[in-house]
PDB file of N, CA and C in Angstrom:
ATOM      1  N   UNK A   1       4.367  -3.060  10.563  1.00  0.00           N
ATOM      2  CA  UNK A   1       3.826  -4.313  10.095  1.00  0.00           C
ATOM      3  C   UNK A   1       3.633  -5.296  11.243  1.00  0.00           C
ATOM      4  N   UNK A   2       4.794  -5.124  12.303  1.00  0.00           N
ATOM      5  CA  UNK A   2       4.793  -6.435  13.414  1.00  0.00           C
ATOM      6  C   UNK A   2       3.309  -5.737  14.268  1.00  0.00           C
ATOM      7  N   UNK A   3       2.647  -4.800  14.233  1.00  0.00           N
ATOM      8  CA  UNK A   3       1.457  -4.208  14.955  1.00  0.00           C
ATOM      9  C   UNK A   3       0.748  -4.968  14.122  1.00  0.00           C
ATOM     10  N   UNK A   4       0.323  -4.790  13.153  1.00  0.00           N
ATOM     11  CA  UNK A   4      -0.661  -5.473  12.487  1.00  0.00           C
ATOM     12  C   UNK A   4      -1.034  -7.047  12.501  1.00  0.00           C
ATOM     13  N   UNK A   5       0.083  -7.263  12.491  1.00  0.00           N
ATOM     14  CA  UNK A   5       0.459  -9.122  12.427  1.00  0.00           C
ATOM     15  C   UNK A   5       0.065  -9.348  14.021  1.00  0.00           C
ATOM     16  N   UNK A   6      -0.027  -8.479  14.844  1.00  0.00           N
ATOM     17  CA  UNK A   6      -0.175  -8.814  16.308  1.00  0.00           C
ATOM     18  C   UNK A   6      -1.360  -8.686  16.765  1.00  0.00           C
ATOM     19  N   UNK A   7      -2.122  -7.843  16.001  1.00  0.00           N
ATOM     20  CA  UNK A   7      -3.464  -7.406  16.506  1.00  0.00           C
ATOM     21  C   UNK A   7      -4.193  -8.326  15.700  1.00  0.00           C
ATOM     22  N   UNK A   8      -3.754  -8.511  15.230  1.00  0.00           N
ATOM     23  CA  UNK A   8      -4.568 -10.448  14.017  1.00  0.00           C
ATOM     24  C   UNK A   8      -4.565 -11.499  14.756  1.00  0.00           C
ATOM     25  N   UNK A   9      -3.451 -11.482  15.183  1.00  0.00           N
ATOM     26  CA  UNK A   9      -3.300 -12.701  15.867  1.00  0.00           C
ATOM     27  C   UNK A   9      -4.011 -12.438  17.312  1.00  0.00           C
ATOM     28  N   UNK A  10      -4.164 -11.647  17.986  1.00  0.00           N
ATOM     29  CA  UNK A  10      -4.686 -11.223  19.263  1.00  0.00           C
ATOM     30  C   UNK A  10      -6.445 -11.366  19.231  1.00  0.00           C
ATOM     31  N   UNK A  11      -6.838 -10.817  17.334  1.00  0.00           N
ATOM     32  CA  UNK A  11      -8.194 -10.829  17.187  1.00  0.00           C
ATOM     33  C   UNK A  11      -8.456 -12.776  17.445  1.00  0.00           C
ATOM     34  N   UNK A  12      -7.449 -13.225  16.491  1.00  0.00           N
ATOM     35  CA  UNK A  12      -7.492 -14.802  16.427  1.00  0.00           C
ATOM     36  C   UNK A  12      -7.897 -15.363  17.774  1.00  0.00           C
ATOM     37  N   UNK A  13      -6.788 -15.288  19.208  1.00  0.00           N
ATOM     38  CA  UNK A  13      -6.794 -16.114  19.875  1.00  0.00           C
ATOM     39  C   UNK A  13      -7.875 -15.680  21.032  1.00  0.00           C
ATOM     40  N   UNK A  14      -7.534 -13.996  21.365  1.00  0.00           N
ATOM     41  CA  UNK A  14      -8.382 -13.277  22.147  1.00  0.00           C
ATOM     42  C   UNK A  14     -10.193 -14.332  21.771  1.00  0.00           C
ATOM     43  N   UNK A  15     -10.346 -13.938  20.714  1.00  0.00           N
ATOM     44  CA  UNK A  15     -11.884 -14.233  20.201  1.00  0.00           C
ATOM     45  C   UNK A  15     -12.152 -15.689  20.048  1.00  0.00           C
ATOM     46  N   UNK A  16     -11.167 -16.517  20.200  1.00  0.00           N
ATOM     47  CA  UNK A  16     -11.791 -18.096  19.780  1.00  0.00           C
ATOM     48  C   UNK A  16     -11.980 -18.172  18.391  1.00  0.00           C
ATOM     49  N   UNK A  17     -11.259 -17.368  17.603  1.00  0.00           N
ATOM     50  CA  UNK A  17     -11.923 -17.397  16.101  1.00  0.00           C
ATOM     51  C   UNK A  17     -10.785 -18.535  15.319  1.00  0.00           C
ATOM     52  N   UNK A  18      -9.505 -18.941  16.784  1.00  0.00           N
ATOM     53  CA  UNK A  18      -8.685 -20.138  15.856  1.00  0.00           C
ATOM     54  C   UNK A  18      -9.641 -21.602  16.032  1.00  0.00           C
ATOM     55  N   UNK A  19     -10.681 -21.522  16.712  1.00  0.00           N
ATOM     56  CA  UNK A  19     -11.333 -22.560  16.704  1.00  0.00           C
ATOM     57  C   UNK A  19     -11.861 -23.255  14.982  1.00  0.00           C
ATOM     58  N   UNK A  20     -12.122 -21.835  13.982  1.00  0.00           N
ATOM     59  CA  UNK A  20     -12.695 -22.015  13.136  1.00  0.00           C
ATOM     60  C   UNK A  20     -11.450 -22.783  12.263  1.00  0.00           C
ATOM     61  N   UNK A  21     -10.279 -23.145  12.499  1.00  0.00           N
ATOM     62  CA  UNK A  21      -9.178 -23.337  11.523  1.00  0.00           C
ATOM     63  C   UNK A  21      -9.453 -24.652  11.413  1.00  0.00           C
ATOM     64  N   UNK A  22     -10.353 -25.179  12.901  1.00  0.00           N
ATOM     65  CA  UNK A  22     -10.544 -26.580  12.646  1.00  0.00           C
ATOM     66  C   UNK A  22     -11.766 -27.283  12.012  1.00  0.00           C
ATOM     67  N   UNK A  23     -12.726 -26.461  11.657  1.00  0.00           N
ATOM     68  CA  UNK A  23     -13.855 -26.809  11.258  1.00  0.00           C
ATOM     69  C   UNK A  23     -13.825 -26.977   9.857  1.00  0.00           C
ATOM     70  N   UNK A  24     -14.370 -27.777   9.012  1.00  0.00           N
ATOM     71  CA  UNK A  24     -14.557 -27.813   7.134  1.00  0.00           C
ATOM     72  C   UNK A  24     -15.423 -26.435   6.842  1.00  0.00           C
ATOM     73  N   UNK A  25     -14.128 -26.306   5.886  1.00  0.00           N
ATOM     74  CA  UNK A  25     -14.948 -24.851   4.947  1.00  0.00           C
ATOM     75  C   UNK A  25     -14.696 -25.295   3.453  1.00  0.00           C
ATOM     76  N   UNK A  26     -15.365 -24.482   2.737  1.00  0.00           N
ATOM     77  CA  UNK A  26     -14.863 -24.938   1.371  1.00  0.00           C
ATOM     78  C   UNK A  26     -13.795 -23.965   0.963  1.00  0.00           C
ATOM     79  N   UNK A  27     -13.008 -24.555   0.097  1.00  0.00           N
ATOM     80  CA  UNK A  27     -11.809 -23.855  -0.570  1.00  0.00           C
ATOM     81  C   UNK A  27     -12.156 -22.283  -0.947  1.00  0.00           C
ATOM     82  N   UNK A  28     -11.386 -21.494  -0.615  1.00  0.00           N
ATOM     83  CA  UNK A  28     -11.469 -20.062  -1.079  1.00  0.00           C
ATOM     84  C   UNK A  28     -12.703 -19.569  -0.405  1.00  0.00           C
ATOM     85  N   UNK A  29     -13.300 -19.594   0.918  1.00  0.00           N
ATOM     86  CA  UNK A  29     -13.981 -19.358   1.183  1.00  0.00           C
ATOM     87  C   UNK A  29     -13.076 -18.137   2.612  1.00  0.00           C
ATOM     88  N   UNK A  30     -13.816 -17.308   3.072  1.00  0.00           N
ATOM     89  CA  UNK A  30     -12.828 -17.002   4.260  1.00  0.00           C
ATOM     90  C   UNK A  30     -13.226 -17.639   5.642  1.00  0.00           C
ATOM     91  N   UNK A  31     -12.043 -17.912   6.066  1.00  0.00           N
ATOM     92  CA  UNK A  31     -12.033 -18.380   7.270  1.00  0.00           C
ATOM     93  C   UNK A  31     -12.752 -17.564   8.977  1.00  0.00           C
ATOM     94  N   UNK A  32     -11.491 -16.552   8.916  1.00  0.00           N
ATOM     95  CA  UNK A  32     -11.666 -15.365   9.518  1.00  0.00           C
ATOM     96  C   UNK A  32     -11.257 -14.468   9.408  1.00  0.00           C
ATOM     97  N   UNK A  33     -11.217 -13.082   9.950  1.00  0.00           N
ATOM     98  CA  UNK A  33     -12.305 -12.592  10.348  1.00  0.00           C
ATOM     99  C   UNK A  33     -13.680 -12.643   9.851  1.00  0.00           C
ATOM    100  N   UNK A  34     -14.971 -12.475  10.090  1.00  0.00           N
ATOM    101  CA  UNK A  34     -16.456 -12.217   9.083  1.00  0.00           C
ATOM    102  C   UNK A  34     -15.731 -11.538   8.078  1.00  0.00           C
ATOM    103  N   UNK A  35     -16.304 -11.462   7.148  1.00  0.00           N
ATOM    104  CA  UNK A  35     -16.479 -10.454   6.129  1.00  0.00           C
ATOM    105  C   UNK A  35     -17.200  -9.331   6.124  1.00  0.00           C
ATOM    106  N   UNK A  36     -17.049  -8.317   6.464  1.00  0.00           N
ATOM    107  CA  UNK A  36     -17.742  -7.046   6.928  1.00  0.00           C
ATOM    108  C   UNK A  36     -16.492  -5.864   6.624  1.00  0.00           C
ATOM    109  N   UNK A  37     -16.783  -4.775   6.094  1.00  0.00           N
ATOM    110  CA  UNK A  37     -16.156  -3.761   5.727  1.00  0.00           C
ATOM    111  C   UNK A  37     -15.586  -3.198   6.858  1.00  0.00           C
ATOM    112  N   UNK A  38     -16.305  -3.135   8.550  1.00  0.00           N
ATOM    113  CA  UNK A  38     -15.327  -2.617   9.144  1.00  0.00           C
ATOM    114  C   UNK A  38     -14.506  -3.428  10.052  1.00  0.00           C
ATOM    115  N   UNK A  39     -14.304  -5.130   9.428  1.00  0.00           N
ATOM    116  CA  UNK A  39     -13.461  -5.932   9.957  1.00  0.00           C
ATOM    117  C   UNK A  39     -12.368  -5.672   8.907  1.00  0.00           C
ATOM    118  N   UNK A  40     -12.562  -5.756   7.559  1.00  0.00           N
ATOM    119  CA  UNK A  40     -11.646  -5.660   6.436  1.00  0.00           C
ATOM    120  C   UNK A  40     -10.365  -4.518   6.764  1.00  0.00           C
ATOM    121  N   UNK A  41     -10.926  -3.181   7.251  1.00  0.00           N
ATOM    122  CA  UNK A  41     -10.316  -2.025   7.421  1.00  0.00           C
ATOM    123  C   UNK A  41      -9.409  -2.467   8.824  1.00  0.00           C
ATOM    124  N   UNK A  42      -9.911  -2.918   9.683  1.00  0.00           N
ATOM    125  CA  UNK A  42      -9.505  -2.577  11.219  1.00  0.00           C
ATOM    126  C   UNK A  42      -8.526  -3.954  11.225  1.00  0.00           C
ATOM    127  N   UNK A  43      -9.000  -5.266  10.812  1.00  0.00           N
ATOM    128  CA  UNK A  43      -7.998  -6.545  10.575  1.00  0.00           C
ATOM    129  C   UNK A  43      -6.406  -6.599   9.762  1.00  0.00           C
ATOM    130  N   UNK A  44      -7.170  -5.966   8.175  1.00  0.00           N
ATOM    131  CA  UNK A  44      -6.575  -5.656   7.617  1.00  0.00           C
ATOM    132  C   UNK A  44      -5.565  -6.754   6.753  1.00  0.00           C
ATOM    133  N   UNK A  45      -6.537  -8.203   7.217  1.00  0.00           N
ATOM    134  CA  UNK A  45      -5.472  -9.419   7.208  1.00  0.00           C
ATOM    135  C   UNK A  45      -6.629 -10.028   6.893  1.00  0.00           C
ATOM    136  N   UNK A  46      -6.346 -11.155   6.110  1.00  0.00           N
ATOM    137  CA  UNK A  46      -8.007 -11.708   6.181  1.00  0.00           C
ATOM    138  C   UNK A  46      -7.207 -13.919   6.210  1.00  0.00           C
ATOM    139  N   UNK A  47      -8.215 -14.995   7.066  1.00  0.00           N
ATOM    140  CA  UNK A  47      -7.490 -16.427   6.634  1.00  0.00           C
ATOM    141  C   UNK A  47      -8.743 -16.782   5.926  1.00  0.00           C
ATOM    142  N   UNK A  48      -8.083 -17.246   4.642  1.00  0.00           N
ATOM    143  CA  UNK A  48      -8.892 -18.036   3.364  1.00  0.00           C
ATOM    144  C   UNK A  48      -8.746 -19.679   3.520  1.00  0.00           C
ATOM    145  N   UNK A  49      -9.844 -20.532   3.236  1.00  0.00           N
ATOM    146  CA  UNK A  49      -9.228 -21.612   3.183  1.00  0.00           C
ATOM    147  C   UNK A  49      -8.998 -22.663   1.882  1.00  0.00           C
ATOM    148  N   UNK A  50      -8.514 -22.905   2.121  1.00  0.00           N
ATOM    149  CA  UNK A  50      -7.717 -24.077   0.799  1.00  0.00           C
ATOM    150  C   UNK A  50      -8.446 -25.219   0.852  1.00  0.00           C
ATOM    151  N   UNK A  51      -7.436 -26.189   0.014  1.00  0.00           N
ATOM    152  CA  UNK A  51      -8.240 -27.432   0.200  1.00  0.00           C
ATOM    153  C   UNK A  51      -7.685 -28.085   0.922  1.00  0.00           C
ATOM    154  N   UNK A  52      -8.498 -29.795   0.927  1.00  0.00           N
ATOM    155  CA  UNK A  52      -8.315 -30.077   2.233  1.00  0.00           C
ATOM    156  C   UNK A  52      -8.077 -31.419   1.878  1.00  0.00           C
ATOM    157  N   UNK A  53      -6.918 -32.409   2.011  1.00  0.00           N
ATOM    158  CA  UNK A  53      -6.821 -33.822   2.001  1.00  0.00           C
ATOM    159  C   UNK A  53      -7.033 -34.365   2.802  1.00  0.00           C
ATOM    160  N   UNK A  54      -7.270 -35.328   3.303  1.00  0.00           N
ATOM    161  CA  UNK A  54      -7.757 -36.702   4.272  1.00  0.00           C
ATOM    162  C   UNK A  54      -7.258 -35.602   5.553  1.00  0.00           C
ATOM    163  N   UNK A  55      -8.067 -34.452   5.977  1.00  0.00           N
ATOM    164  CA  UNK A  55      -8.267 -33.671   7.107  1.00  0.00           C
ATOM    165  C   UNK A  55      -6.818 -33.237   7.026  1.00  0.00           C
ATOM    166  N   UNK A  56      -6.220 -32.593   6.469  1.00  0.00           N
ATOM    167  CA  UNK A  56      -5.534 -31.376   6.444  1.00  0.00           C
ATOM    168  C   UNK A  56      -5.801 -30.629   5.396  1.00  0.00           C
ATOM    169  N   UNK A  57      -5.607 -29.213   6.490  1.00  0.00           N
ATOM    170  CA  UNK A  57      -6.140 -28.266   5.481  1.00  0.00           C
ATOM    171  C   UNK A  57      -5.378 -27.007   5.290  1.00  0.00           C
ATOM    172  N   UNK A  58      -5.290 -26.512   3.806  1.00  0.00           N
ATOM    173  CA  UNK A  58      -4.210 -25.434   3.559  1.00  0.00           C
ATOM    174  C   UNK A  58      -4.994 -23.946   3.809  1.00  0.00           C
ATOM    175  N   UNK A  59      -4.048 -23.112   4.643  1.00  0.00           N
ATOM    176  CA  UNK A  59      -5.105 -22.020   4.840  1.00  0.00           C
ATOM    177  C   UNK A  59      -3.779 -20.677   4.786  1.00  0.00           C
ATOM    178  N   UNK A  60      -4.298 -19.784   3.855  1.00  0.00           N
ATOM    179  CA  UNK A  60      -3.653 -18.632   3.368  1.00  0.00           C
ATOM    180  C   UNK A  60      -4.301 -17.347   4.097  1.00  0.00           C
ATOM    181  N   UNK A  61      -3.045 -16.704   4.122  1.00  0.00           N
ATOM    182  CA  UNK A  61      -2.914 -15.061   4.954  1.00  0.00           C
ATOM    183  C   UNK A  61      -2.981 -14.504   3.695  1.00  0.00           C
ATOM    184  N   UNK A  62      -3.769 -13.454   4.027  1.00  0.00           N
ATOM    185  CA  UNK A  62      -4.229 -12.857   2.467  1.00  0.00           C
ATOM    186  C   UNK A  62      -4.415 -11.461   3.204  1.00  0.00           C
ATOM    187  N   UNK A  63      -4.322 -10.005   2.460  1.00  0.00           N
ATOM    188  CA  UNK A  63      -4.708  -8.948   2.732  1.00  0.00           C
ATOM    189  C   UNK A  63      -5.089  -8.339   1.915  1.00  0.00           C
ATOM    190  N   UNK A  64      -6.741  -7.515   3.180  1.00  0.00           N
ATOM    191  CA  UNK A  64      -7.883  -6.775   2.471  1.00  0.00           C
ATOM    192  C   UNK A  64      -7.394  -5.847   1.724  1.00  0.00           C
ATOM    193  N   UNK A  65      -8.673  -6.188   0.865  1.00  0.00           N
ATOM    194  CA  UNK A  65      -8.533  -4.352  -0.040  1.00  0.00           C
ATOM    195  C   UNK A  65      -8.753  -3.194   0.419  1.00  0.00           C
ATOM    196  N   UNK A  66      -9.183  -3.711   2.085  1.00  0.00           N
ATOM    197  CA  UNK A  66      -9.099  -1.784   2.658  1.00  0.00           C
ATOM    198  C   UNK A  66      -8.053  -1.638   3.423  1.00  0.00           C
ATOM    199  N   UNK A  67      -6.950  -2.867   3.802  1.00  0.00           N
ATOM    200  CA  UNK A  67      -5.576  -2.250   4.260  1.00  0.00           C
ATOM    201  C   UNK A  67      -4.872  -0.921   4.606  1.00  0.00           C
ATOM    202  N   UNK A  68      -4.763  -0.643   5.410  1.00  0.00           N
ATOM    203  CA  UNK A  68      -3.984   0.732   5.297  1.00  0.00           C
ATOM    204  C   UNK A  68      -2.420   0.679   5.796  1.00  0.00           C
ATOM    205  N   UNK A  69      -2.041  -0.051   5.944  1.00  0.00           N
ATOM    206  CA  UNK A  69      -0.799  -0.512   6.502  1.00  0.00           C
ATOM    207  C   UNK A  69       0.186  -0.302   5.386  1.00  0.00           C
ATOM    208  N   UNK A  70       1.156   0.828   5.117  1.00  0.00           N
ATOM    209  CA  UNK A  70       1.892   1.058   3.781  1.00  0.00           C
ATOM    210  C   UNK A  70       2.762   0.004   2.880  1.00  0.00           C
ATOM    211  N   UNK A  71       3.515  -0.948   3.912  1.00  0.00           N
ATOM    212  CA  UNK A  71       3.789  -2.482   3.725  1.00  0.00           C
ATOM    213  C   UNK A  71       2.552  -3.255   3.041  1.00  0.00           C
ATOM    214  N   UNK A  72       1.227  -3.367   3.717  1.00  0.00           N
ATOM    215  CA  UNK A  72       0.414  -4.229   2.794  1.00  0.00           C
ATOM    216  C   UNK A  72      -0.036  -3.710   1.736  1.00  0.00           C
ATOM    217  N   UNK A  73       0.278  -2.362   1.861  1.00  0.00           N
ATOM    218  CA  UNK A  73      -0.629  -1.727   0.529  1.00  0.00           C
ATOM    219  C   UNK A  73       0.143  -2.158  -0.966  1.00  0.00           C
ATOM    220  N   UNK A  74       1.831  -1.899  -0.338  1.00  0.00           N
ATOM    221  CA  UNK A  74       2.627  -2.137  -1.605  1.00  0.00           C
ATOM    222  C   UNK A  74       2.600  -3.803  -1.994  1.00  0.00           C
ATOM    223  N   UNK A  75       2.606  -4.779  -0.741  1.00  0.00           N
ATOM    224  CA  UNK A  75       2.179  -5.675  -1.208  1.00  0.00           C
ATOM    225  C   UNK A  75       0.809  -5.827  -1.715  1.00  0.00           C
ATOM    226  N   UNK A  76      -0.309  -5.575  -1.937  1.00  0.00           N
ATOM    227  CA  UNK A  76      -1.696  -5.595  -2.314  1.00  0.00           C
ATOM    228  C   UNK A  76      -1.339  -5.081  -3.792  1.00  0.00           C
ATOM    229  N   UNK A  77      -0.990  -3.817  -3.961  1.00  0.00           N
ATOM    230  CA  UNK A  77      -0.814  -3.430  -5.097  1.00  0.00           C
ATOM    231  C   UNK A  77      -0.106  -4.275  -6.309  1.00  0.00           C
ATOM    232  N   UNK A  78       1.066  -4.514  -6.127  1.00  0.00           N
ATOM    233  CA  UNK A  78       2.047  -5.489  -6.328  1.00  0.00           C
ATOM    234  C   UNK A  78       1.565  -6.821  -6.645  1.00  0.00           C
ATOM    235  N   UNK A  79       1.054  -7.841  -6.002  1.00  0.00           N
ATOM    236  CA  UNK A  79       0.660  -8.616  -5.922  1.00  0.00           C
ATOM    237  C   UNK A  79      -0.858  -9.226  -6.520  1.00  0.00           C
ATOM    238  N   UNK A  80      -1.760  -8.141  -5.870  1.00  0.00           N
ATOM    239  CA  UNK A  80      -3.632  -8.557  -6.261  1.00  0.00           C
ATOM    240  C   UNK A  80      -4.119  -8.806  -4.636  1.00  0.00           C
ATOM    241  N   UNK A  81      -5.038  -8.940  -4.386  1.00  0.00           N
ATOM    242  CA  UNK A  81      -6.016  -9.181  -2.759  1.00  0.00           C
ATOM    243  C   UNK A  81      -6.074 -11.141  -2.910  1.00  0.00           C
ATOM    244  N   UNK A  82      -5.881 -11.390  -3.686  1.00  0.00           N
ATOM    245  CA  UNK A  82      -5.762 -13.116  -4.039  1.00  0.00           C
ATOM    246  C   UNK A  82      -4.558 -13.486  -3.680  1.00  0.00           C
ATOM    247  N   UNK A  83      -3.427 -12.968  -3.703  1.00  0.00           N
ATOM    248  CA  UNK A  83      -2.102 -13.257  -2.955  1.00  0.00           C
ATOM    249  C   UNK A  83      -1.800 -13.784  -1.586  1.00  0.00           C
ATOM    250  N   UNK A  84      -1.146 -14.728  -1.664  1.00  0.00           N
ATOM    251  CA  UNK A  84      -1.042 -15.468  -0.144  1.00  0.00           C
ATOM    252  C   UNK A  84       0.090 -14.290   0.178  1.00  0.00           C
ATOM    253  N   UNK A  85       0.411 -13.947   1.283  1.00  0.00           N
ATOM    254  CA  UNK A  85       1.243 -13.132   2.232  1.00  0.00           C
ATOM    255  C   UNK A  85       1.728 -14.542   2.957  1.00  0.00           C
ATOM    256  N   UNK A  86       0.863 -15.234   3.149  1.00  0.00           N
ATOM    257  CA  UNK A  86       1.624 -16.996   3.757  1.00  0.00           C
ATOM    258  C   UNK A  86       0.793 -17.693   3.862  1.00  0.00           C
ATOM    259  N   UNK A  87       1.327 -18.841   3.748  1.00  0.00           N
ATOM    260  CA  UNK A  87       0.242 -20.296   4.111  1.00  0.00           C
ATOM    261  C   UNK A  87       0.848 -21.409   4.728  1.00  0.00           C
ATOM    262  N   UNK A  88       0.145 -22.535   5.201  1.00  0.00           N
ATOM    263  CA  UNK A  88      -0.031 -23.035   5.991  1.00  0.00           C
ATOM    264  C   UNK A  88      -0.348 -24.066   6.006  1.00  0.00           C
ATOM    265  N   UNK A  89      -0.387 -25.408   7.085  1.00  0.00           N
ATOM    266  CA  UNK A  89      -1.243 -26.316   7.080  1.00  0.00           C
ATOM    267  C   UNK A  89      -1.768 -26.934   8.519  1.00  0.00           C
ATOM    268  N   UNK A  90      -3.337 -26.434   8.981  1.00  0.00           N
ATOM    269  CA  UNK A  90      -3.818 -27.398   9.926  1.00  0.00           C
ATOM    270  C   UNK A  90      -4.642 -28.711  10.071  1.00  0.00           C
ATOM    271  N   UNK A  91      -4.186 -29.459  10.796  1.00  0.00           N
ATOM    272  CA  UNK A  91      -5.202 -30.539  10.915  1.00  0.00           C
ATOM    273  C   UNK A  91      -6.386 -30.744  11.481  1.00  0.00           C
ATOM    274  N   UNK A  92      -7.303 -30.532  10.790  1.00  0.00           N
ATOM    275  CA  UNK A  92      -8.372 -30.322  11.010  1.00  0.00           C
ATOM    276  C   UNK A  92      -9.265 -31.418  12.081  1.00  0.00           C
ATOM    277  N   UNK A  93      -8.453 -32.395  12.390  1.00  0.00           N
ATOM    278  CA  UNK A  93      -8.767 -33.754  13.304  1.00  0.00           C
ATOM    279  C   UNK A  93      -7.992 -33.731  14.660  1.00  0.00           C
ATOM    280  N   UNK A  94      -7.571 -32.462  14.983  1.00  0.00           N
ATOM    281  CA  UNK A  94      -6.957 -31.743  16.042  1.00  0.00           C
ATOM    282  C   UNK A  94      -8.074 -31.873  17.266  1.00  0.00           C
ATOM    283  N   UNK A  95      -7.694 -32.699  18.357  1.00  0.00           N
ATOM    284  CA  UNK A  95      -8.712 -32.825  19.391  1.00  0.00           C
ATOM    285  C   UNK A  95      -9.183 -31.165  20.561  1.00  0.00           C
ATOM    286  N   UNK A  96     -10.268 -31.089  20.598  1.00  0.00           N
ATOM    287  CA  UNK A  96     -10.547 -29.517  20.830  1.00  0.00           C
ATOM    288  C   UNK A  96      -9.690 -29.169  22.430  1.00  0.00           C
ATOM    289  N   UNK A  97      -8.864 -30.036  22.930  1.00  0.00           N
ATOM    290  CA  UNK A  97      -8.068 -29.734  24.024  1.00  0.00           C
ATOM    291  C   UNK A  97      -6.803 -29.337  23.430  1.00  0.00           C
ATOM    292  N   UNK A  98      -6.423 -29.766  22.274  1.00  0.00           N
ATOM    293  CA  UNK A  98      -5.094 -29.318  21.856  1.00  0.00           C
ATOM    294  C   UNK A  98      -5.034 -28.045  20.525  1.00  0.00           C
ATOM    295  N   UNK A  99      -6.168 -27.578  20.256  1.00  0.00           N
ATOM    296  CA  UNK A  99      -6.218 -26.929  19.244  1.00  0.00           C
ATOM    297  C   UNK A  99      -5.431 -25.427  19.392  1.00  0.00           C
ATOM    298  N   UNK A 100      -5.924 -25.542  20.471  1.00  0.00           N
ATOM    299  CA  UNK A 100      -5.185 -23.615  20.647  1.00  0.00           C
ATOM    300  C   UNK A 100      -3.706 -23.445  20.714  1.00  0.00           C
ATOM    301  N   UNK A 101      -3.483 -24.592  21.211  1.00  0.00           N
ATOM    302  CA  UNK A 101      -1.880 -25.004  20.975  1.00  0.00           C
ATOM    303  C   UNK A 101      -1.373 -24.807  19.779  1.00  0.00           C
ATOM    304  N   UNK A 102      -1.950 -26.276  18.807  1.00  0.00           N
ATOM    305  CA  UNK A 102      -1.600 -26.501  17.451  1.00  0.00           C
ATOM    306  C   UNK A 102      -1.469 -25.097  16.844  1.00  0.00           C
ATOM    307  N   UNK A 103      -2.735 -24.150  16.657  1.00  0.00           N
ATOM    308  CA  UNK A 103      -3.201 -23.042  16.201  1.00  0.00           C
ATOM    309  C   UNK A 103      -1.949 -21.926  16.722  1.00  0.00           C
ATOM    310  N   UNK A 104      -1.452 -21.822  17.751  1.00  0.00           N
ATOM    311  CA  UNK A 104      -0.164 -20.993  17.830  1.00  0.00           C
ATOM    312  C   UNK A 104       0.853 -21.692  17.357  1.00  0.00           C
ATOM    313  N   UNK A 105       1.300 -22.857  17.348  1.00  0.00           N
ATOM    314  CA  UNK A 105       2.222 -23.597  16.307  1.00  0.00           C
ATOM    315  C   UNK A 105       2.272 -22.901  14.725  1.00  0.00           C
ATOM    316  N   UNK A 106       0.974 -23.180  14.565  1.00  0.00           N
ATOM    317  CA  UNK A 106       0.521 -22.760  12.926  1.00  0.00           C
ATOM    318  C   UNK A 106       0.966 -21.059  12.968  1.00  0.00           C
ATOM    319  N   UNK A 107       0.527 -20.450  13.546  1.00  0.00           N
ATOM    320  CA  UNK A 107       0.676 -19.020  13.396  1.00  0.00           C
ATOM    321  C   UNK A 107       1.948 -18.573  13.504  1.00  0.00           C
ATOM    322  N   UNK A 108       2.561 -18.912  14.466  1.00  0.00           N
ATOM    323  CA  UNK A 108       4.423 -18.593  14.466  1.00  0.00           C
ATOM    324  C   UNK A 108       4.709 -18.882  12.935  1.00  0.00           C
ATOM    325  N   UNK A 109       4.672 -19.886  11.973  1.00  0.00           N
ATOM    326  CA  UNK A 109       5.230 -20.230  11.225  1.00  0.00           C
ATOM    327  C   UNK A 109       4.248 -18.994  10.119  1.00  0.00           C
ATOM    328  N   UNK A 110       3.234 -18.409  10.287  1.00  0.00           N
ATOM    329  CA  UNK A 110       2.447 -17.569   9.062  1.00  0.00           C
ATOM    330  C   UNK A 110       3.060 -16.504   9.486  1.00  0.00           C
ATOM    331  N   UNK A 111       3.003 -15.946  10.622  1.00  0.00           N
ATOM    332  CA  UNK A 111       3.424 -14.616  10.906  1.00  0.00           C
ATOM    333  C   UNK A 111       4.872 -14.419  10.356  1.00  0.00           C
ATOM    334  N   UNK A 112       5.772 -15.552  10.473  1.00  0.00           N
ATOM    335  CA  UNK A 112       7.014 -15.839  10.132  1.00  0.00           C
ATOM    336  C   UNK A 112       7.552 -15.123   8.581  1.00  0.00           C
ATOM    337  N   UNK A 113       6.721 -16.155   7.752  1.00  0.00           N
ATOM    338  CA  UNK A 113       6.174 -15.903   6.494  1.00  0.00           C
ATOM    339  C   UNK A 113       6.042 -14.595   6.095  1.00  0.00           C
ATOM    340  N   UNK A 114       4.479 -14.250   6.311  1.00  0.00           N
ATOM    341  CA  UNK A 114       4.259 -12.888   6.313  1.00  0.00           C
ATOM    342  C   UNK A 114       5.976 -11.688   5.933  1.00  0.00           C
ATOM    343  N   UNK A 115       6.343 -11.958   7.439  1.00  0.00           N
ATOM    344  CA  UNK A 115       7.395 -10.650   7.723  1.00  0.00           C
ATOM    345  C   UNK A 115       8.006 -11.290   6.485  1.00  0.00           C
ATOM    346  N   UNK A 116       8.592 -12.160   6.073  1.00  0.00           N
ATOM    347  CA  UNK A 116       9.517 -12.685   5.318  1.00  0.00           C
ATOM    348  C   UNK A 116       9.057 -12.074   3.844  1.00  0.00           C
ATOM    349  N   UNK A 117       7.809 -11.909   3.314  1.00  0.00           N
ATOM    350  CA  UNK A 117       7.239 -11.922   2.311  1.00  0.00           C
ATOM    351  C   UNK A 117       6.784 -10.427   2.212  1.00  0.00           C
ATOM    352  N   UNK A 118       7.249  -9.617   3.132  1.00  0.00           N
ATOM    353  CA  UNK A 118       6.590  -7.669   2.917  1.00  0.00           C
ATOM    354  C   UNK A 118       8.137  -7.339   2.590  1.00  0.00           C
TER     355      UNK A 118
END
């Protein structure tokens, strides 16, 4: 499970894709990775976003329905693909010099979660 949770987070920071944690999305929409069948399989993790009060915003660890990871599967099964695995909150008014920071702040505490919650 700690492979999986690492290669998410590696897709996250490696790619600039925590940039997107700061941008407005609408609720239940996904964050990151794209949505594409062979991100679903290979991620295996997907961030949804929540809503959002006066620029904070709640954003849930959720896992795909093509998971193969035997931990997410029993959670997937168990649970539904709508299940938070963890959530969160960033501020979306995060100045773009401090974001990557904030954004590993945020993630220690999901990944945290996560393990806590398989």
């Amino acid at each position: 499970m700690s492979k999986v949770l690492k290669q998410f987070e590696e897709a996250i920071f490696k790619g600039g894709l925590y940039k997107k944690l700061f941008q407005k999305q609408t609720p239940g929409r996904r964050i990151a990775p794209l949505q594409a069948k062979d991100n679903d399989s290979k991620f295996q993790l997907r961030l949804d976003a929540g809503e959002s009060m006066e620029g904070v915003k709640n954003v849930y660890l959720q896992v795909n329905s093509q998971a193969k990871n035997d931990s997410l599967v029993k959670f997937r099964k168990k649970n539904g693909t709508d299940a938070n695995l963890a959530s969160g909150q960033i501020n979306e008014n995060t100045p773009a010099e401090s974001q990557e920071e904030e954004a590993r702040k945020w993630w220690q505490e999901m990944e945290k979660q996560a393990k806590e919650n398989l």
